[in-house]
C-alpha atoms as a PDB file:
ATOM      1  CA  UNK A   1      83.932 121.356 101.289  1.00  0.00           C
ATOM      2  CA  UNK A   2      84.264 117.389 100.469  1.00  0.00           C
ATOM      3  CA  UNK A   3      80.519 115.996  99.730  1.00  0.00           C
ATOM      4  CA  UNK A   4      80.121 113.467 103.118  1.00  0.00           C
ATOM      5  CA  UNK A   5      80.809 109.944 101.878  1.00  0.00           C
ATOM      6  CA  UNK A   6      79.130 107.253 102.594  1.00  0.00           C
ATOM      7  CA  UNK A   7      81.753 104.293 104.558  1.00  0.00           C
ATOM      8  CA  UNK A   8      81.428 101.202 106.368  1.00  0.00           C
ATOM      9  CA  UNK A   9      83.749 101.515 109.609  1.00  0.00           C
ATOM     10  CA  UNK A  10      83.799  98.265 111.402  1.00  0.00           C
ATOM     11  CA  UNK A  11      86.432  97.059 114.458  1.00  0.00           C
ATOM     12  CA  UNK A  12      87.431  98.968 116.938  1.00  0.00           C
ATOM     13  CA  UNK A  13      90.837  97.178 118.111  1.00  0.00           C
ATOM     14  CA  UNK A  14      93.059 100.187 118.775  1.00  0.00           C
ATOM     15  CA  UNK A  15      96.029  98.181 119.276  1.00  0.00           C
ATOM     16  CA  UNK A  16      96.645  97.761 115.606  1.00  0.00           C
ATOM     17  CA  UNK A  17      96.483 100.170 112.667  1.00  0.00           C
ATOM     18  CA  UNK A  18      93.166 100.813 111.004  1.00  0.00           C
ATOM     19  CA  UNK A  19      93.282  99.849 107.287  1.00  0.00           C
ATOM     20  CA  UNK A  20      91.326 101.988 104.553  1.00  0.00           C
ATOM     21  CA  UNK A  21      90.162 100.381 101.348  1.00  0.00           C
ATOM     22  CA  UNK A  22      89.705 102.492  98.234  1.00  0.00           C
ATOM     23  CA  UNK A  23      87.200 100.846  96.127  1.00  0.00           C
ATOM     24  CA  UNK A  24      88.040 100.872  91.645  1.00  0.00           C
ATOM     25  CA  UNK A  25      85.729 102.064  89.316  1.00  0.00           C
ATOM     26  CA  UNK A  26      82.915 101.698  88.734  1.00  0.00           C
ATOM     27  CA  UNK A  27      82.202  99.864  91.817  1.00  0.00           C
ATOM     28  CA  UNK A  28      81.784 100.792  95.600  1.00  0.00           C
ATOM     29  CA  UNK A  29      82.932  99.772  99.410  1.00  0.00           C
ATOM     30  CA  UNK A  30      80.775  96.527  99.329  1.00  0.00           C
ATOM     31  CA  UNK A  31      83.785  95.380  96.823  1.00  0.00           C
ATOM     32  CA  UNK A  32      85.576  94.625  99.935  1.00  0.00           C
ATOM     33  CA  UNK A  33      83.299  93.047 101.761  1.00  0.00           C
ATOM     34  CA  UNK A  34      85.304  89.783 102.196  1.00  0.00           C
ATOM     35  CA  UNK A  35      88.125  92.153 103.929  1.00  0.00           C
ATOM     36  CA  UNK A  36      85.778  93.470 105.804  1.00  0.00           C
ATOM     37  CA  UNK A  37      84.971  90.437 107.038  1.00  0.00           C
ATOM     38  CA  UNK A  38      88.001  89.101 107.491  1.00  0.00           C
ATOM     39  CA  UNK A  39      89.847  91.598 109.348  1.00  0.00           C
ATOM     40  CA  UNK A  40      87.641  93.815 110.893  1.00  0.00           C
ATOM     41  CA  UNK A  41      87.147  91.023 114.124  1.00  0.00           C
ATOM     42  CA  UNK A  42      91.244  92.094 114.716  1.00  0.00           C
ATOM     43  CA  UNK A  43      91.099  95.840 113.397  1.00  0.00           C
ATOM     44  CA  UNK A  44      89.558  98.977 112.583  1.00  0.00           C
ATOM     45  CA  UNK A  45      88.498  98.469 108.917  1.00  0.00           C
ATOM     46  CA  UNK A  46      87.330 101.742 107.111  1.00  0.00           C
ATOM     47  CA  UNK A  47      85.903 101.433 103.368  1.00  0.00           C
ATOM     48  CA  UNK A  48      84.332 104.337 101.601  1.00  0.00           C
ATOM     49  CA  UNK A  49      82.178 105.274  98.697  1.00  0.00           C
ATOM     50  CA  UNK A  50      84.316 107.595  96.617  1.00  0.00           C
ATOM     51  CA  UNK A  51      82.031 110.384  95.131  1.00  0.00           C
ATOM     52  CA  UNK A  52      79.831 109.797  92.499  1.00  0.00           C
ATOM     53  CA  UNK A  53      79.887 106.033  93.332  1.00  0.00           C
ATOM     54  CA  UNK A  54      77.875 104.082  95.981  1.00  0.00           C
ATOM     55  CA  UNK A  55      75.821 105.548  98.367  1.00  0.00           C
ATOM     56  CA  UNK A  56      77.852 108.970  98.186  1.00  0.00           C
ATOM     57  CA  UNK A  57      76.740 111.912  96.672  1.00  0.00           C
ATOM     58  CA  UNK A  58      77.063 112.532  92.788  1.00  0.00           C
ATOM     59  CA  UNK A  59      78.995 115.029  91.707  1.00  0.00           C
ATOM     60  CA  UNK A  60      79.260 115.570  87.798  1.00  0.00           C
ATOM     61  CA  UNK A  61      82.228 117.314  85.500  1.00  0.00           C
ATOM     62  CA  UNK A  62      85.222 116.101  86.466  1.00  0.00           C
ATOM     63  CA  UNK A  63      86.736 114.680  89.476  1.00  0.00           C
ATOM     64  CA  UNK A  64      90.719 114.354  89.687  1.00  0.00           C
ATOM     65  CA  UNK A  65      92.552 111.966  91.271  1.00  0.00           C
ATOM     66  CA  UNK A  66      93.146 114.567  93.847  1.00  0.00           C
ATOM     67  CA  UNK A  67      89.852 115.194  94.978  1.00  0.00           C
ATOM     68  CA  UNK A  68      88.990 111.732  95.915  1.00  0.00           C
ATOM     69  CA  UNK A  69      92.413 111.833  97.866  1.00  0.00           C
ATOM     70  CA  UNK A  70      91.518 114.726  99.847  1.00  0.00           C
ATOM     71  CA  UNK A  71      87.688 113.090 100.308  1.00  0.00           C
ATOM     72  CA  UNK A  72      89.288 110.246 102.204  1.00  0.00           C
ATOM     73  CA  UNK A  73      91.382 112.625 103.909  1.00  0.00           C
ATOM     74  CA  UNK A  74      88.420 114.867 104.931  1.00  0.00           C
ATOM     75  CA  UNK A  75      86.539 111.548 106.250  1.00  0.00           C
ATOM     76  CA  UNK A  76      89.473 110.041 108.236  1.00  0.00           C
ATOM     77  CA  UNK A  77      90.126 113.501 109.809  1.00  0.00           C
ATOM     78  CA  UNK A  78      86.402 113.235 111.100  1.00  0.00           C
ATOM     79  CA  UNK A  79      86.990 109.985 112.192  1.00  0.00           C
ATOM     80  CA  UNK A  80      89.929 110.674 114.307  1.00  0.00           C
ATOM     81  CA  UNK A  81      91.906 108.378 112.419  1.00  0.00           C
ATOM     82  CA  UNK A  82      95.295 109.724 112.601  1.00  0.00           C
ATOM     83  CA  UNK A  83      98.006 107.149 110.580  1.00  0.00           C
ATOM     84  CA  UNK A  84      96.466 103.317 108.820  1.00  0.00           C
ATOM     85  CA  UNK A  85      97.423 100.902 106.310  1.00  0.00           C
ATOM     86  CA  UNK A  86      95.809 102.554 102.736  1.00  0.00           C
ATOM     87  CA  UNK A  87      94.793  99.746 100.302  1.00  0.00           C
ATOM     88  CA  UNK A  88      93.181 100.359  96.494  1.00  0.00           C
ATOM     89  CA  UNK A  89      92.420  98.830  93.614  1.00  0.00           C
ATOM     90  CA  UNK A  90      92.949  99.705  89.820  1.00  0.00           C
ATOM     91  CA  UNK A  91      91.648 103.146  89.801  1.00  0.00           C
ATOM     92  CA  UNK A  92      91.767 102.832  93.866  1.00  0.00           C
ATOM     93  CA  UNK A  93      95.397 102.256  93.783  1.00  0.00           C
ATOM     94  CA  UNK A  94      96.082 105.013  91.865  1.00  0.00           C
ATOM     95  CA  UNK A  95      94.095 107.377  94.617  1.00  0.00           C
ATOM     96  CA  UNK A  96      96.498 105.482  97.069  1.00  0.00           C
ATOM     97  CA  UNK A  97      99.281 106.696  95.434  1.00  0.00           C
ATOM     98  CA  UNK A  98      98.351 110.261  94.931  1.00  0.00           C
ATOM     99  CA  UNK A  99      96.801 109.848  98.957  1.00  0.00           C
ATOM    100  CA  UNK A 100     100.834 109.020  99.331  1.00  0.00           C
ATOM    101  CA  UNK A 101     101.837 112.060  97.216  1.00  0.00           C
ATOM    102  CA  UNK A 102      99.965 114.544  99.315  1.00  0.00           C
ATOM    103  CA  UNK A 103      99.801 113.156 102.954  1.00  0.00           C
ATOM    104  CA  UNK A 104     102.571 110.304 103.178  1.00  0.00           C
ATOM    105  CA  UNK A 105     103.402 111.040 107.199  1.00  0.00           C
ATOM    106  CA  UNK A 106      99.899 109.373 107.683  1.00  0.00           C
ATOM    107  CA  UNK A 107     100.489 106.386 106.030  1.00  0.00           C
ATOM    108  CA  UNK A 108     101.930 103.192 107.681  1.00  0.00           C
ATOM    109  CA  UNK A 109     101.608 100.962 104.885  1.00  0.00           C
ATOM    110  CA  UNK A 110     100.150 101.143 100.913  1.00  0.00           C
ATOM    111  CA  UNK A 111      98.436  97.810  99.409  1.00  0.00           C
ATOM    112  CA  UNK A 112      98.373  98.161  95.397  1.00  0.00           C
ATOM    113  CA  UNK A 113      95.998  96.030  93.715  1.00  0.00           C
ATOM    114  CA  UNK A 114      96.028  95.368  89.833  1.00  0.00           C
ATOM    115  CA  UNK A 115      96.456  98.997  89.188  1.00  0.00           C
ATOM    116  CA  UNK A 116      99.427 100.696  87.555  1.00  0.00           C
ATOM    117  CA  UNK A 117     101.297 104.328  88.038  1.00  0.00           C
ATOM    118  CA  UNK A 118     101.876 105.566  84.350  1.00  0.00           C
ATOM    119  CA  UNK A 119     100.362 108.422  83.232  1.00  0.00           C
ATOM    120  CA  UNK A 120      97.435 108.515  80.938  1.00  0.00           C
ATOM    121  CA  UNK A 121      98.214 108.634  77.297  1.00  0.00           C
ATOM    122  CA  UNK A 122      97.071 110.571  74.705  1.00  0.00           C
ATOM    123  CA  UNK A 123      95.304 107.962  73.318  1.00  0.00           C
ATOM    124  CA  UNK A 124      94.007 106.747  76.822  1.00  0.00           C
ATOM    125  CA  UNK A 125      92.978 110.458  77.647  1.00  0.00           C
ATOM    126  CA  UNK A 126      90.917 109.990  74.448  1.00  0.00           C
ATOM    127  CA  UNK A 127      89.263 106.568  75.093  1.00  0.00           C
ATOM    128  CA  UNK A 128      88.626 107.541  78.974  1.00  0.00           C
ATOM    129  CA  UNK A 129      86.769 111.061  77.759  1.00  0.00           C
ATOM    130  CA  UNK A 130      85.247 109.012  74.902  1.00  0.00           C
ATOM    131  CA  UNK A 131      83.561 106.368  77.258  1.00  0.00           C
ATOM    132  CA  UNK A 132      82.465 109.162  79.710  1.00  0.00           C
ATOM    133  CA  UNK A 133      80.407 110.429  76.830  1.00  0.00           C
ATOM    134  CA  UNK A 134      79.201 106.963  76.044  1.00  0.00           C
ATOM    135  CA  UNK A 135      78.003 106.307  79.596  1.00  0.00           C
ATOM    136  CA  UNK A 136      76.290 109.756  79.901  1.00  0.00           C
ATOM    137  CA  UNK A 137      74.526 108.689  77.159  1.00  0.00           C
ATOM    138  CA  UNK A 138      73.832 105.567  77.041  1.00  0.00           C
ATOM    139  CA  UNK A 139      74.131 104.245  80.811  1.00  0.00           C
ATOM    140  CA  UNK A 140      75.814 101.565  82.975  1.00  0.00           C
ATOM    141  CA  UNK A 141      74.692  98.362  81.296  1.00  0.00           C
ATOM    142  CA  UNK A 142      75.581  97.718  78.108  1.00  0.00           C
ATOM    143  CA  UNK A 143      79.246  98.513  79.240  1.00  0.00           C
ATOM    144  CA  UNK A 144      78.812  96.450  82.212  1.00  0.00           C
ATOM    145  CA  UNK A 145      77.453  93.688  79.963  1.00  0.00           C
ATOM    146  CA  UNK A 146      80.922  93.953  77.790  1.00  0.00           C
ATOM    147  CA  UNK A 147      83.572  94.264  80.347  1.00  0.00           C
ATOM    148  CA  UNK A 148      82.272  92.124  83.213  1.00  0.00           C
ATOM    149  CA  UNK A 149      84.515  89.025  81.567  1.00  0.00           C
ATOM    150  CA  UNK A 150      87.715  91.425  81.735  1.00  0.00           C
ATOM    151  CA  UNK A 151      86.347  92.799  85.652  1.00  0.00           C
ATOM    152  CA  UNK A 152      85.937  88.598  86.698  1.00  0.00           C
ATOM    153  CA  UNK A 153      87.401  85.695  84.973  1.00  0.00           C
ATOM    154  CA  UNK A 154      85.345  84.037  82.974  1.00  0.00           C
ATOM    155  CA  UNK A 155      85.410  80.921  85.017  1.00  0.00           C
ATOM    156  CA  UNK A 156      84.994  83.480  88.369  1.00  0.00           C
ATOM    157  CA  UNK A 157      81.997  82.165  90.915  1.00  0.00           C
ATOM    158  CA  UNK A 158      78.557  83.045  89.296  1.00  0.00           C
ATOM    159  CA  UNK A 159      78.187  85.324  92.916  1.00  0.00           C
ATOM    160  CA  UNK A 160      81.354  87.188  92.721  1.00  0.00           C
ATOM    161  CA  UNK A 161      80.359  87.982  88.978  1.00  0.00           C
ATOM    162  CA  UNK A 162      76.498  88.723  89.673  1.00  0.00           C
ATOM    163  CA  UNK A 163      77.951  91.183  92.972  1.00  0.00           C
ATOM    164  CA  UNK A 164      80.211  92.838  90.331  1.00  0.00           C
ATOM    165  CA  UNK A 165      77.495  93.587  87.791  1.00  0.00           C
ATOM    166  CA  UNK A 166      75.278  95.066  90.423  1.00  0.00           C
ATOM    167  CA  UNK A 167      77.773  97.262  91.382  1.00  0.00           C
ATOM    168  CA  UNK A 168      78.331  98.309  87.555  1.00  0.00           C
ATOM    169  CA  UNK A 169      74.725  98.433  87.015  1.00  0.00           C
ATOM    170  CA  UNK A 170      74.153 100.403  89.905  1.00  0.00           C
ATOM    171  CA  UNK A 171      77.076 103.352  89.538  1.00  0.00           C
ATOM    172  CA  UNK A 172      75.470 107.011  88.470  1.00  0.00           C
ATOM    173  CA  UNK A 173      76.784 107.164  85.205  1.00  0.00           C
ATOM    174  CA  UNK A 174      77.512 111.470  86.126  1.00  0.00           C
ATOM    175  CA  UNK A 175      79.640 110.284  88.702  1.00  0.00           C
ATOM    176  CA  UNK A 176      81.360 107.500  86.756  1.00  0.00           C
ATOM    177  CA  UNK A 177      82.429 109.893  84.027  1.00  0.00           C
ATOM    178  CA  UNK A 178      83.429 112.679  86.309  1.00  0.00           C
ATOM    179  CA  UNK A 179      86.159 110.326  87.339  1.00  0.00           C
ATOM    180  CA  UNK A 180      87.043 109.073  83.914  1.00  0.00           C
ATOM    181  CA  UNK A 181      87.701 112.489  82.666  1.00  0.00           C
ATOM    182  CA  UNK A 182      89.542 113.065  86.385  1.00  0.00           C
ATOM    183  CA  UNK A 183      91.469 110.220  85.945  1.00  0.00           C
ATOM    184  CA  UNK A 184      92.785 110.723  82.675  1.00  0.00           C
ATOM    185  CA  UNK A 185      94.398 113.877  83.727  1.00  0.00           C
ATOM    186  CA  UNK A 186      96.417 112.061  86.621  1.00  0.00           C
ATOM    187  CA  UNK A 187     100.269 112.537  87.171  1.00  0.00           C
ATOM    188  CA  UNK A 188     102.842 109.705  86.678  1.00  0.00           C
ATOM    189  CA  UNK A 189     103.647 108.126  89.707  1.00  0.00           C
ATOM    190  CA  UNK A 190     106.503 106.066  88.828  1.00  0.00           C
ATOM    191  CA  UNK A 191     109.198 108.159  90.382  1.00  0.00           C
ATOM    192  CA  UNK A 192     107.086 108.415  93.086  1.00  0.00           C
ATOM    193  CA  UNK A 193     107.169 104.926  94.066  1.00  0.00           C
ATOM    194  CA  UNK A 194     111.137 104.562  94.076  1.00  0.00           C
ATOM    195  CA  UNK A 195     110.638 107.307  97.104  1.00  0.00           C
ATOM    196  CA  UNK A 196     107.934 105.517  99.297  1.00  0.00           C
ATOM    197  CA  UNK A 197     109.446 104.795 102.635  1.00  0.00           C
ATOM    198  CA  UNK A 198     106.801 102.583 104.363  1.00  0.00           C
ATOM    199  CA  UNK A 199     106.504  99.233 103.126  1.00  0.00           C
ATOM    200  CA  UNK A 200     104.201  98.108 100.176  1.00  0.00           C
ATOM    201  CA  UNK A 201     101.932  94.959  99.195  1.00  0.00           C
ATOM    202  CA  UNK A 202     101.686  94.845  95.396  1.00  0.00           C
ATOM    203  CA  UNK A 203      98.834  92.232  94.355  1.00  0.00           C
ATOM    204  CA  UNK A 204      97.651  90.946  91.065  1.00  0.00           C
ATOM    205  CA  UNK A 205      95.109  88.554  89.291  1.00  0.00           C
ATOM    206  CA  UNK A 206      97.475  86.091  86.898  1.00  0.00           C
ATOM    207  CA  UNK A 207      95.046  86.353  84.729  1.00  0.00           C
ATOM    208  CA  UNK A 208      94.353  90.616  84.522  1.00  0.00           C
ATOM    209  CA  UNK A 209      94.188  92.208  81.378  1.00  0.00           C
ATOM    210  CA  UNK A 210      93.509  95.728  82.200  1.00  0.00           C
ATOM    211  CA  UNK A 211      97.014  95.697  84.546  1.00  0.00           C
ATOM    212  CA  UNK A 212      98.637  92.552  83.565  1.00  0.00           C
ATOM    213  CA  UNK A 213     101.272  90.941  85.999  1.00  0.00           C
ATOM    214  CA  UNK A 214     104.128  92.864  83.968  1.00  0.00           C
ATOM    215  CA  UNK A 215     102.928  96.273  85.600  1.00  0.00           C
ATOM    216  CA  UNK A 216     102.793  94.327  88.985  1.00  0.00           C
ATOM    217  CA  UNK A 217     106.005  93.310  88.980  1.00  0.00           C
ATOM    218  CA  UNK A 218     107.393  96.759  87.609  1.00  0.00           C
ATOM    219  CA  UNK A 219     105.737  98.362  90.680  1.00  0.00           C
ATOM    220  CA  UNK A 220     107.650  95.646  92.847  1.00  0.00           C
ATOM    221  CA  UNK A 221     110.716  96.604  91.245  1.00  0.00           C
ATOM    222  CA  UNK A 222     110.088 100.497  91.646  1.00  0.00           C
ATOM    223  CA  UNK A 223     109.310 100.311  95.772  1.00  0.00           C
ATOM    224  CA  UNK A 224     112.221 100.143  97.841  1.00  0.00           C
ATOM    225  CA  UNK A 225     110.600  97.518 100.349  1.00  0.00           C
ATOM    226  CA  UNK A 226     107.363  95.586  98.476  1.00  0.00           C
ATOM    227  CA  UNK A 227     106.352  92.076  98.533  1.00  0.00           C
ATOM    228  CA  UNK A 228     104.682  90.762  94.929  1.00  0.00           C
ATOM    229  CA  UNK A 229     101.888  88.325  95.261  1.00  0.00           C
ATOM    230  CA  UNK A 230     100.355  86.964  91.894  1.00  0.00           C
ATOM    231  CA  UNK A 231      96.901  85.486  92.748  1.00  0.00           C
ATOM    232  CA  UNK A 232      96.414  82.451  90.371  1.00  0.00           C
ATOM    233  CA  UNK A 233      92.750  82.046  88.584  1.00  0.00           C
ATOM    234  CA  UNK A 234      92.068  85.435  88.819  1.00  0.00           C
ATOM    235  CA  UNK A 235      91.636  88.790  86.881  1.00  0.00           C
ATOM    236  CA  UNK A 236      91.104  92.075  87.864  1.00  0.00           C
ATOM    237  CA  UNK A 237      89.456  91.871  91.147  1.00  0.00           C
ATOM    238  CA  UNK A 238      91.247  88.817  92.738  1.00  0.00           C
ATOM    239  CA  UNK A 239      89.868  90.150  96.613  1.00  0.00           C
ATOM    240  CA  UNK A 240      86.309  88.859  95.159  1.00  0.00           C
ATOM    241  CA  UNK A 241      87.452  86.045  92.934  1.00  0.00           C
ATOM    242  CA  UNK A 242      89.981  84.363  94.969  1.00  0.00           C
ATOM    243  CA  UNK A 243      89.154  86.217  98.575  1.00  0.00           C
ATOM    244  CA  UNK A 244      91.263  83.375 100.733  1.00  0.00           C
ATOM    245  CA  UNK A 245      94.286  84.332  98.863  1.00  0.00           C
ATOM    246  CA  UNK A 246      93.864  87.691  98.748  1.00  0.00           C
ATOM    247  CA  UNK A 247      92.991  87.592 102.897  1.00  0.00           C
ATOM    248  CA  UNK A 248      96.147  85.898 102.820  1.00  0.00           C
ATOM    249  CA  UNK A 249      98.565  87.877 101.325  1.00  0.00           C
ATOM    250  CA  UNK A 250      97.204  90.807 103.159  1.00  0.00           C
ATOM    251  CA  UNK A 251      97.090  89.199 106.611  1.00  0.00           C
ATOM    252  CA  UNK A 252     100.815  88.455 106.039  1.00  0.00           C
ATOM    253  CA  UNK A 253     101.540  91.823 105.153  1.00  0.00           C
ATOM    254  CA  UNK A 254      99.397  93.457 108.283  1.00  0.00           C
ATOM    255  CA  UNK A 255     100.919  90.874 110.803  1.00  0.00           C
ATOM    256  CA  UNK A 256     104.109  92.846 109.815  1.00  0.00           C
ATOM    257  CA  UNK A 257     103.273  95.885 110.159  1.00  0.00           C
ATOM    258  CA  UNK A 258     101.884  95.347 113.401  1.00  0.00           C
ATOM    259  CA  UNK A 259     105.270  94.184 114.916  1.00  0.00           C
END
């Protein structure tokens, strides 16, 4: 049985589809607290706290990519949410995708967000089990401390950085490497992409050095029916650094969909 996860559900306009963020690691829902802001005065927006992150229960070892696809399954069955829009970010987007592998007749719509559908490699299997042992042992902060730069832009808003280093800060660090040893096991989901048959945002900082515009636009390439949008001055989490364009981009791509 899925642990219960903790969500923010907000909007209740049944006229258009309800979209579902998935959060990246190692943060939790309130990363989309612009969005759900933005959109939930027009639409059911649903954001949970995968396991192990959040307000969700922690559940050490290992967590694949499959269990926090079938947690968000579990949840929107007990909401009564039938078919949505599924959005995700870096390690989010890659739960979209495998959410798309194993229930695609639910799915209206997929937004990808600086993330990327290769396969781990050997020696990214290595450096993901490596820096679950690190965290276990040391905690959240120090590698908070070192990647927050690579998480924001440098030049991000002092709030948007301070919001993403409490999030950091505050992930379990059990639950953090249970899904870094999860995640390192994960399929390739290239080939899946060239068979998606709903259409597909693809969104990416310009500035993202953990899934740099190249793996964007190879995504865009891969979906039969995508739209690419690059957010300038931006780097990994371009929905907290530049939330207007983000809102933007994805109100485009929702207006559609609701046609």
């Amino acid at each position: 049985m899925a642990p219960f996860l903790a969500y923010e559900d907000k909007g209740t306009d049944s006229s258009r589809l309800p979209l579902v963020l998935v959060h990246g690691h190692p943060f939790d829902r309130t990363m989309w607290s612009p969005q759900i802001a933005a959109f939930s005065p027009a639409r059911r927006v649903i954001a949970p706290d995968l396991r192990g992150y959040g307000a969700s229960p922690v559940v050490p070892g290992v967590t694949p990519l499959g269990v926090f696809a079938e947690d968000i399954a579990a949840l929107l069955d007990e909401l009564e949410v039938a078919e949505f829009v599924l959005g995700g970010l870096s390690m989010g987007g890659q739960i979209v995708m495998e959410c798309y592998r194993r229930f695609p007749e639910r799915i209206r719509g997929l937004v990808l967000a600086d993330t990327f559908p290769a396969a781990e490699t050997p020696e990214g299997r290595k450096a993901r089990d490596d820096m679950a042992d690190r965290l276990l042992s040391e905690g959240m902060r120090g590698y908070a401390d070192e990647v927050l730069h690579r998480m924001v832009a440098p030049y991000a808003d002092a709030g948007a950085a301070a919001h993403v280093h409490r999030m950091m800060t505050a992930t379990s660090p059990e639950g953090a490497a249970a899904a870094l040893r999860g995640r390192a096991l994960r399929p390739d989901y290239r080939e899946l992409l060239t068979r998606v048959t709903v259409p597909a945002l693809v969104v990416v900082g310009a500035d993202d050095t953990y899934t740099p515009v190249s793996d964007a636009e190879a995504m865009h390439a891969a979906l039969p029916d995508a739209t690419l949008r690059i957010v300038e001055s931006a780097a990994h989490l371009p929905n907290l650094e530049r939330p207007a364009e983000f809102n933007e981009a994805l109100a485009a791509f929702l207006a559609r969909l609701d046609d």
